[in-house]
N, C-alpha and C. Protein backbone atom coordinates (compact mmCIF):
# COMPACT_ATOMS: atom_id res chain seq x y z
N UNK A 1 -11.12 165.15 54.57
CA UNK A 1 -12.31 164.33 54.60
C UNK A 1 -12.95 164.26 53.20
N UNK A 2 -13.17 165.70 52.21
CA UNK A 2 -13.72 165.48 51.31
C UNK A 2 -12.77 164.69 50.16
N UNK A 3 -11.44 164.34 50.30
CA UNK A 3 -10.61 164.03 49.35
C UNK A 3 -10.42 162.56 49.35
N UNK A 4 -10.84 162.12 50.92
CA UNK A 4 -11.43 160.64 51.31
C UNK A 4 -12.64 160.42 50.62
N UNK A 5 -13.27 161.13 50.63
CA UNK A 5 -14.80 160.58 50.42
C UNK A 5 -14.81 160.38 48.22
N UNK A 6 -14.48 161.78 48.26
CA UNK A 6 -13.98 161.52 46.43
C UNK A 6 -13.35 160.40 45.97
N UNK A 7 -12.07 160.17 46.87
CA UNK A 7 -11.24 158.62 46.46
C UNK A 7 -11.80 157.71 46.60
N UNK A 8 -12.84 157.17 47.42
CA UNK A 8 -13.26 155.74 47.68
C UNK A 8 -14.49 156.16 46.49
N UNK A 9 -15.34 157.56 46.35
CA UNK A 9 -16.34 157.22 44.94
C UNK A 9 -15.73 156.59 43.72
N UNK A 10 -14.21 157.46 43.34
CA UNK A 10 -14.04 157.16 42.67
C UNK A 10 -12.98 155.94 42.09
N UNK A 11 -12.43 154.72 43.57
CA UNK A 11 -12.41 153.56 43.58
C UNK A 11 -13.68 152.71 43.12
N UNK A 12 -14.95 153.26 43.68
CA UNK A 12 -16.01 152.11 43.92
C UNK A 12 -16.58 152.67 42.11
N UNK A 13 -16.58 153.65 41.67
CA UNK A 13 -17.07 153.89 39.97
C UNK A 13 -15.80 153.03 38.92
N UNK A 14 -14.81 153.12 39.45
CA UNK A 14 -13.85 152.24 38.35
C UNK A 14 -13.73 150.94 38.71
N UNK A 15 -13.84 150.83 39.60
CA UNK A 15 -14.35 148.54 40.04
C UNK A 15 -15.98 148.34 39.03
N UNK A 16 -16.55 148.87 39.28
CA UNK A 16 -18.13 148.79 39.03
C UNK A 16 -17.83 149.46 37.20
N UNK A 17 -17.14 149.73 36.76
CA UNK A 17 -16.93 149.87 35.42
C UNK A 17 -16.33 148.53 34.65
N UNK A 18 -15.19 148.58 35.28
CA UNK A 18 -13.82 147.43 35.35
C UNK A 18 -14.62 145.69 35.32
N UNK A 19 -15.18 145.39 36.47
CA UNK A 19 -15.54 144.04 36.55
C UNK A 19 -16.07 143.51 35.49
N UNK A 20 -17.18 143.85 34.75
CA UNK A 20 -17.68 142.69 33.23
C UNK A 20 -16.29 142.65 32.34
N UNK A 21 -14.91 143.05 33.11
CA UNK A 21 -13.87 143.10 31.89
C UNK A 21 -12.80 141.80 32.52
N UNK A 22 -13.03 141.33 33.62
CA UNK A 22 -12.72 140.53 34.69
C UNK A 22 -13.33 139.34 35.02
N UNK A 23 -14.71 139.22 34.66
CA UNK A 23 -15.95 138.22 35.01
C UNK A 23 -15.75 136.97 34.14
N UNK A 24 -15.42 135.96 34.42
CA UNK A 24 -15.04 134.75 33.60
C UNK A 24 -16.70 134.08 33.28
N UNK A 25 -16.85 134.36 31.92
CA UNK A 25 -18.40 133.88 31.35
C UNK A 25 -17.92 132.84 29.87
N UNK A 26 -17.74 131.71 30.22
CA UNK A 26 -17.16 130.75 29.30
C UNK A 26 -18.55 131.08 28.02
N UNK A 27 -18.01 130.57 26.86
CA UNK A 27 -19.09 130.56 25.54
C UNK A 27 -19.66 129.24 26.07
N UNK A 28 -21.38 129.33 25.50
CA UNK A 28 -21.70 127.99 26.02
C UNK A 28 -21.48 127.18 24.90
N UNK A 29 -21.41 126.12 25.05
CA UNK A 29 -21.65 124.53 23.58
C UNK A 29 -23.32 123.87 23.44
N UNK A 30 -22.96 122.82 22.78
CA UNK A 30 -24.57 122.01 23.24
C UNK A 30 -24.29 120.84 24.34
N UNK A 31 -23.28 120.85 24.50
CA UNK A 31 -23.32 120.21 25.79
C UNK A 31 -23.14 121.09 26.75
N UNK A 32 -23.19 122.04 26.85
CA UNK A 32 -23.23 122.88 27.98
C UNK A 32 -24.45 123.45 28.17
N UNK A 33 -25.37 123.16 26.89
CA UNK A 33 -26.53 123.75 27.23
C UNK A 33 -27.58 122.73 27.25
N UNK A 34 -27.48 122.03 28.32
CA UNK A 34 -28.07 120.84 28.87
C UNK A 34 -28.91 121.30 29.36
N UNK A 35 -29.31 122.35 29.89
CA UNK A 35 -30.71 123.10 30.43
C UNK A 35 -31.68 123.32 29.94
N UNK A 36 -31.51 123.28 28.53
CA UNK A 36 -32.18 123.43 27.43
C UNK A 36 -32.55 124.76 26.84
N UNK A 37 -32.13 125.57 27.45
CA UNK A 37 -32.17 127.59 26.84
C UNK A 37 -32.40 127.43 25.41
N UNK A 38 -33.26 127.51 24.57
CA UNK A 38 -33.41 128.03 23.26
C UNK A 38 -31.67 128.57 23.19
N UNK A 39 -31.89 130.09 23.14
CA UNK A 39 -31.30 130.83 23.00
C UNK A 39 -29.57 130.30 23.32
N UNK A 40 -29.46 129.43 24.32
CA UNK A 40 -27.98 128.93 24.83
C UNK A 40 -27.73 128.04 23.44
N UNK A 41 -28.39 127.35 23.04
CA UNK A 41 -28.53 126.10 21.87
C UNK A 41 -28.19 126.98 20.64
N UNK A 42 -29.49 127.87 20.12
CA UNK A 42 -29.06 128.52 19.15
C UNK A 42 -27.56 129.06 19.23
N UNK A 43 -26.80 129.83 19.95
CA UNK A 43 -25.92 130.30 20.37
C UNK A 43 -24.43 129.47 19.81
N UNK A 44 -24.80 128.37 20.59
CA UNK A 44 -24.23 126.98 20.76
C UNK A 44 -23.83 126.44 18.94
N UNK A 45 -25.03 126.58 18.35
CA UNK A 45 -24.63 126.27 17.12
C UNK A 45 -24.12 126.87 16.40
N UNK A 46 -24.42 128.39 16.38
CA UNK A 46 -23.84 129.68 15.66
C UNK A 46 -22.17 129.49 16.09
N UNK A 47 -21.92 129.28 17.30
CA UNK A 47 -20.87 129.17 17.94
C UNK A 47 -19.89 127.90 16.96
N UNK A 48 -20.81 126.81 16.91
CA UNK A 48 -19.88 125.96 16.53
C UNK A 48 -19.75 126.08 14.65
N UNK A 49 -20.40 126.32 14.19
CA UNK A 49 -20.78 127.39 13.00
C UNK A 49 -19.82 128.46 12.00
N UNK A 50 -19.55 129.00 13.14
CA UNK A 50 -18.21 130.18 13.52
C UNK A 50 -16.92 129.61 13.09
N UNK A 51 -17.00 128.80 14.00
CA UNK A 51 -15.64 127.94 14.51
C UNK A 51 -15.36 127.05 13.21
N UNK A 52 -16.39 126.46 12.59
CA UNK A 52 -15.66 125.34 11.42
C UNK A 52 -15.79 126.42 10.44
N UNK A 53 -16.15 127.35 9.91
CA UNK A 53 -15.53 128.56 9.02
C UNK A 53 -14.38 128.91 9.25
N UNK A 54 -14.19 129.58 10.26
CA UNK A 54 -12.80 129.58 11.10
C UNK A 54 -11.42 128.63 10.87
N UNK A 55 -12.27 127.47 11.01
CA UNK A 55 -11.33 126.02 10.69
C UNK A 55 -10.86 126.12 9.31
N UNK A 56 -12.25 126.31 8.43
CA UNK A 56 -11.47 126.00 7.06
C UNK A 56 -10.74 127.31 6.72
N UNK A 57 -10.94 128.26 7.03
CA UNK A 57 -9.81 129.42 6.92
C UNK A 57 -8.57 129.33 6.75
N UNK A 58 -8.60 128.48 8.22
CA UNK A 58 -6.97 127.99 8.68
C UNK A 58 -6.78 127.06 8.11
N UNK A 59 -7.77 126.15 7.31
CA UNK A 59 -6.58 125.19 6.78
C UNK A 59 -6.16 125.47 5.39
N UNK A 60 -6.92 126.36 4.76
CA UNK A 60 -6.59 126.72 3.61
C UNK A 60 -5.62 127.43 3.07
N UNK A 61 -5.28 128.34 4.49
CA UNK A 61 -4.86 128.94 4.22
C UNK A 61 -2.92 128.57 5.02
N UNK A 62 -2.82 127.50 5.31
CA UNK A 62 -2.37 126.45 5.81
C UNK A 62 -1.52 126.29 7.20
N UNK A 63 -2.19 127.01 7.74
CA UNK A 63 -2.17 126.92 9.28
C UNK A 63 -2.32 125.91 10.13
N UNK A 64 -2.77 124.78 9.68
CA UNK A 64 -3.39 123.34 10.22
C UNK A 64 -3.14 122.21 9.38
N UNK A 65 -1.90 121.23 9.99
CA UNK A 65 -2.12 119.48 9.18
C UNK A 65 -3.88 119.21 8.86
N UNK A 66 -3.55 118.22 7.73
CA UNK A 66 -4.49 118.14 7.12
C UNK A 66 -5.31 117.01 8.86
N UNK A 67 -4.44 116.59 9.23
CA UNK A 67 -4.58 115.40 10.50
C UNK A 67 -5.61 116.20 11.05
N UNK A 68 -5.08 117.41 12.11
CA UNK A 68 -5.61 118.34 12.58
C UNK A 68 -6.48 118.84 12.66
N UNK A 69 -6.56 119.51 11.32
CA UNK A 69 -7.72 120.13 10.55
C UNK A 69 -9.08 119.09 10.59
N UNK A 70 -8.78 117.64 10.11
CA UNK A 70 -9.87 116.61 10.20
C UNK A 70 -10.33 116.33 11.99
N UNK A 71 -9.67 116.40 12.87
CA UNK A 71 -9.78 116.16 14.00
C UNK A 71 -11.02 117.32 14.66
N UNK A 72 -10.27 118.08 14.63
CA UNK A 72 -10.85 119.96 14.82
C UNK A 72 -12.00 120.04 14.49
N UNK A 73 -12.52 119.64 12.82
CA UNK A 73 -13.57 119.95 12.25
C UNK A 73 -14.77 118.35 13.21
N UNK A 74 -14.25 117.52 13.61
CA UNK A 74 -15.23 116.70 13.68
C UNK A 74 -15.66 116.32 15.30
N UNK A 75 -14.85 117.13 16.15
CA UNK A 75 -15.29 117.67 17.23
C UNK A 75 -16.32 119.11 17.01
N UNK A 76 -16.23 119.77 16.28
CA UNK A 76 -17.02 121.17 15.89
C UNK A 76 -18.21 120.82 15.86
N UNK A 77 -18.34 119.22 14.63
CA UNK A 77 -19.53 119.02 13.34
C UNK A 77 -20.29 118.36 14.59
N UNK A 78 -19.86 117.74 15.50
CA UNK A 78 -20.76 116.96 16.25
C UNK A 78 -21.24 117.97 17.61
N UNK A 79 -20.51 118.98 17.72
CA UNK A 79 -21.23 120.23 18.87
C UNK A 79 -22.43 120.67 18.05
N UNK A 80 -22.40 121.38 16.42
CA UNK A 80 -23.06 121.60 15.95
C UNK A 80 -24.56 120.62 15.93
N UNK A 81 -24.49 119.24 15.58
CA UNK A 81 -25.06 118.12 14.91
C UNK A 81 -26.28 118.23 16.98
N UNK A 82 -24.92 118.09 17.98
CA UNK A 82 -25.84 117.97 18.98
C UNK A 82 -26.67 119.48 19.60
N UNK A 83 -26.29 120.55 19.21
CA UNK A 83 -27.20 121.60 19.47
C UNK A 83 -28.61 121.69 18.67
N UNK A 84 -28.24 121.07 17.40
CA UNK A 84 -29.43 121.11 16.27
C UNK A 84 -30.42 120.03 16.58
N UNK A 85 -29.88 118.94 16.91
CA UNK A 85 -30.27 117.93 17.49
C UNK A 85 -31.20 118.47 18.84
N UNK A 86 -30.76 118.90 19.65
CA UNK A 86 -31.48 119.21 20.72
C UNK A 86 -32.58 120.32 20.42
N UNK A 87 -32.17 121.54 19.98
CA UNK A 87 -33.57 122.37 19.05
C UNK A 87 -34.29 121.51 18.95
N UNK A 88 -34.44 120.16 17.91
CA UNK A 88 -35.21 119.65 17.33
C UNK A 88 -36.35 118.83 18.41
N UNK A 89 -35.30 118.66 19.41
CA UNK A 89 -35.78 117.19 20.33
C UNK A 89 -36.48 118.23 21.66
N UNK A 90 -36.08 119.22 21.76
CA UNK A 90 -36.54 120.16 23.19
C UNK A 90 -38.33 119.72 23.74
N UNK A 91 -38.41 119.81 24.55
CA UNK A 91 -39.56 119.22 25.26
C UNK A 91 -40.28 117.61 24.79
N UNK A 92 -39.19 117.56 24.00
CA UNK A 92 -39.41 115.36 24.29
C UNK A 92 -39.39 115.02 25.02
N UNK A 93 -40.18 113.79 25.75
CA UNK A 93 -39.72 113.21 26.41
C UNK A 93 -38.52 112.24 26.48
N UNK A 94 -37.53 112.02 27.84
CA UNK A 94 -36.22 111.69 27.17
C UNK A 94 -35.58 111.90 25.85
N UNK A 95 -35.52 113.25 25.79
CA UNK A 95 -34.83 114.22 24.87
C UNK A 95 -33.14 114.68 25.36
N UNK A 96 -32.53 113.79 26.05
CA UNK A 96 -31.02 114.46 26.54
C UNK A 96 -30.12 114.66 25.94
N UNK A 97 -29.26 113.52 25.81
CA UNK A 97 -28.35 113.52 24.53
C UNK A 97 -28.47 112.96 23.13
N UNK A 98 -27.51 113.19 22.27
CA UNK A 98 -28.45 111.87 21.21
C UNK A 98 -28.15 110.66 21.31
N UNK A 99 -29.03 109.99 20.97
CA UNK A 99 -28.55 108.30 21.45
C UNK A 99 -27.60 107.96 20.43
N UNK A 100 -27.82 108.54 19.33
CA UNK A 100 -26.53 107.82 18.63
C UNK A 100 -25.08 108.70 18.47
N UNK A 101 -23.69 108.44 17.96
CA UNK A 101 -22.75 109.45 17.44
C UNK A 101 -22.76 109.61 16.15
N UNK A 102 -22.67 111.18 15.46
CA UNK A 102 -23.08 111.46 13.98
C UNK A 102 -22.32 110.23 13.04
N UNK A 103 -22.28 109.82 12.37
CA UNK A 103 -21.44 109.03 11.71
C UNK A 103 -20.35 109.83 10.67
N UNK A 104 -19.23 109.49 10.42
CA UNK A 104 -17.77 110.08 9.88
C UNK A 104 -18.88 110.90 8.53
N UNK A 105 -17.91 111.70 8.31
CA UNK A 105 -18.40 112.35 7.01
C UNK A 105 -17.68 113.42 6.61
């Protein structure tokens, strides 16, 4: 009985350790942070931030067509462009997305 009772504690202490290593918590974007969280936005941009450092890493270091590399970076520049964008716009009225797309650059 006591060797039952030990095994299921110490099933239910290594699940309850184990799970945040299991828990699918995607990174958010600025389109994902349509709720408007400060903190999800900031996140969001640091995130996309990250990522085009990251980018030019790889292309420099030549891991990525130049094709690629331009593609990559201008999906990034416009996550970035719309998280900053939204910081800016938060409690506007009709403040959602931006009405316009960043222009090439």
């Amino acid at each position: 009985m006591l060797v039952l009772f030990l095994t299921l504690i110490t099933i239910a202490i290594a699940l309850w350790i184990l799970t945040p290593l299991f828990s699918i918590s995607p990174h958010p974007t600025a389109s994902d942070a349509s709720s408007g969280s400060v903190a999800d936005l900031y996140l969001a941009k640091e995130r996309a931030y990250d990522s085009i450092r990251d980018l030019e890493f790889d292309f420099h270091s030549g891991k990525l067509s130049e094709k690629d590399y331009r593609e990559l970076k201008e999906g990034l520049k416009k996550e970035a462009l719309e998280a900053i964008w939204r910081l800016e716009n938060r409690g506007r009225k009709g403040a959602g997305r931006m009405p316009v797309e960043p222009e090439g650059g």
